[in-house]
Protein backbone atom coordinates (compact mmCIF):
# COMPACT_ATOMS: atom_id res chain seq x y z
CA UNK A 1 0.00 0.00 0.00
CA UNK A 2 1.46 3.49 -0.91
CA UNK A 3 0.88 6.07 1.26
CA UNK A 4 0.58 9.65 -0.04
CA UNK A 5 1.63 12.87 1.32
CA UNK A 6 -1.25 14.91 1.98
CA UNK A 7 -1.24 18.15 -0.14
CA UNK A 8 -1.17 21.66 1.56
CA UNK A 9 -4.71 23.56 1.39
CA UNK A 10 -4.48 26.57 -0.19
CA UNK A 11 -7.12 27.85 1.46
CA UNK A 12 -8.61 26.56 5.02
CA UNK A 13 -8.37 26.60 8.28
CA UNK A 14 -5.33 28.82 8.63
CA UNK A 15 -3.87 26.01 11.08
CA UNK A 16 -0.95 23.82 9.51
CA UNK A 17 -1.41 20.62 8.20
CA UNK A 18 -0.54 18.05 10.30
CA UNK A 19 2.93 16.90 9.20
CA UNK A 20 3.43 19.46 7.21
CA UNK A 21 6.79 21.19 6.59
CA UNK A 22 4.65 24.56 6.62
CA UNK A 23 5.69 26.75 10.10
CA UNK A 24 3.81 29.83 9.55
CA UNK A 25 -0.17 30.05 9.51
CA UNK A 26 -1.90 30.57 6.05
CA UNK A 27 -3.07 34.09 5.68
CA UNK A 28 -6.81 33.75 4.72
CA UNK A 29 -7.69 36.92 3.98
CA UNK A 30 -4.52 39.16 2.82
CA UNK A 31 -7.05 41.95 2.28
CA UNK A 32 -7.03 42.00 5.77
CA UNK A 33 -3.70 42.35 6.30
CA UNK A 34 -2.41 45.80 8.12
CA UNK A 35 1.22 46.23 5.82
CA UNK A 36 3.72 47.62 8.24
CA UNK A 37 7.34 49.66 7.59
CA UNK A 38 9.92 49.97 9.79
CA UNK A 39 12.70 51.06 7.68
CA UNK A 40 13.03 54.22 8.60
CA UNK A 41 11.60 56.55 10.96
CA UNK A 42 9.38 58.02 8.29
CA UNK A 43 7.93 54.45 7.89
CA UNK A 44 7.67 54.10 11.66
CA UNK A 45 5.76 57.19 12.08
CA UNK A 46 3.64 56.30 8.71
CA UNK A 47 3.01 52.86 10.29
CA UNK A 48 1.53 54.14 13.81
CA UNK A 49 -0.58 56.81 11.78
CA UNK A 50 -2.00 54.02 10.07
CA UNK A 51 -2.74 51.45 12.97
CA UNK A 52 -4.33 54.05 14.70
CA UNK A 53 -6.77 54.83 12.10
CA UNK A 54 -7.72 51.56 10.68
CA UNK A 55 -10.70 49.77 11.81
CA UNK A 56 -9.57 46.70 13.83
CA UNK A 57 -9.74 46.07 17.84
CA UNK A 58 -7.64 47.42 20.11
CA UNK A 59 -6.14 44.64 20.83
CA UNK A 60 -5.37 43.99 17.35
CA UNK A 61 -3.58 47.33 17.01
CA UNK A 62 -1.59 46.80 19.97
CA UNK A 63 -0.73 43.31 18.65
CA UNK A 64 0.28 44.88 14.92
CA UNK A 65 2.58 47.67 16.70
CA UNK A 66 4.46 45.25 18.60
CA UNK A 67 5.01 43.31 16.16
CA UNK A 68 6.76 46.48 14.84
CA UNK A 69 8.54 47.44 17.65
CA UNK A 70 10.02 43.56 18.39
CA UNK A 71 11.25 43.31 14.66
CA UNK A 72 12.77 46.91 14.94
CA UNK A 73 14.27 46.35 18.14
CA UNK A 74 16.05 42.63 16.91
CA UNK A 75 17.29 44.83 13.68
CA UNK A 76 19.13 47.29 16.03
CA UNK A 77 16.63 50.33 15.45
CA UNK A 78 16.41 51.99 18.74
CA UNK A 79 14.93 55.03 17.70
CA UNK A 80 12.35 53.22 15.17
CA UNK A 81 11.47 50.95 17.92
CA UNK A 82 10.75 53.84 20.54
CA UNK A 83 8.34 55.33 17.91
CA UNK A 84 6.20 52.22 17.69
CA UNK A 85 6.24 52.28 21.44
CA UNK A 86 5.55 55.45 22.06
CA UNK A 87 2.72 54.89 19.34
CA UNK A 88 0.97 52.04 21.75
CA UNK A 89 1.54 54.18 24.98
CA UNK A 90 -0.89 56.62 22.87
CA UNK A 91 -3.15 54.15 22.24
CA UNK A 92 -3.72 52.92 25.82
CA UNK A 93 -4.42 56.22 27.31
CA UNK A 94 -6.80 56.93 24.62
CA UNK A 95 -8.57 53.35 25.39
CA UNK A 96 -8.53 54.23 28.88
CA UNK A 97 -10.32 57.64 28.65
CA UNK A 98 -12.47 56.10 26.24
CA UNK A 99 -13.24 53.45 29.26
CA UNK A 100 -13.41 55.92 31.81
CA UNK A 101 -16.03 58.07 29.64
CA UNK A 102 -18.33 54.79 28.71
CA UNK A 103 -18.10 54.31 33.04
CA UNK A 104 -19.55 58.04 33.46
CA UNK A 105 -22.37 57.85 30.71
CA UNK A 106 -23.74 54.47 32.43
């Protein structure tokens, strides 16, 4: 009896395929995707402005500026990484007044 390799689903569940050589997850939507830049500090600073305007969770954005900050940081780029950092320090404060103002209206 031959056994065959099971192919790779182009499309699914976004987990890997058990036994598969795959590591990363399949990207199901790459609309979805939030592109970030951390080349320079223009791209930093382009990057933040972005996150903080596109329509996703807080969490999410938190998630998708660390993500900046931890690449930037392994690369050596102190000053990129400070902006992305800075970047979620503005976004929690604005989350928490937002909280704070949701408490009040209640």
């Amino acid at each position: 009896m031959v056994r065959r390799k099971k192919r790779d689903p182009r499309k699914g569940t976004g987990k890997k395929p058990k036994g598969s050589g795959r590591r990363l997850y399949t990207d199901e939507n790459p609309k979805d995707t939030v592109r970030i830049k951390f080349a320079t500090i223009k791209d930093a600073r382009a990057t933040v402005r972005k996150v903080k305007r596109v329509r996703k969770s807080y969490a999410r954005k938190i998630q998708i500026l660390t993500v900046g900050e931890q690449r930037a940081r392994v690369m050596g780029k102190k000053t990129v990484a400070s902006i992305f950092k800075a970047g979620k320090s503005a976004l929690r404060k604005a989350h928490g007044r937002k909280k704070k103002t949701k408490k009040k209206g209640r």
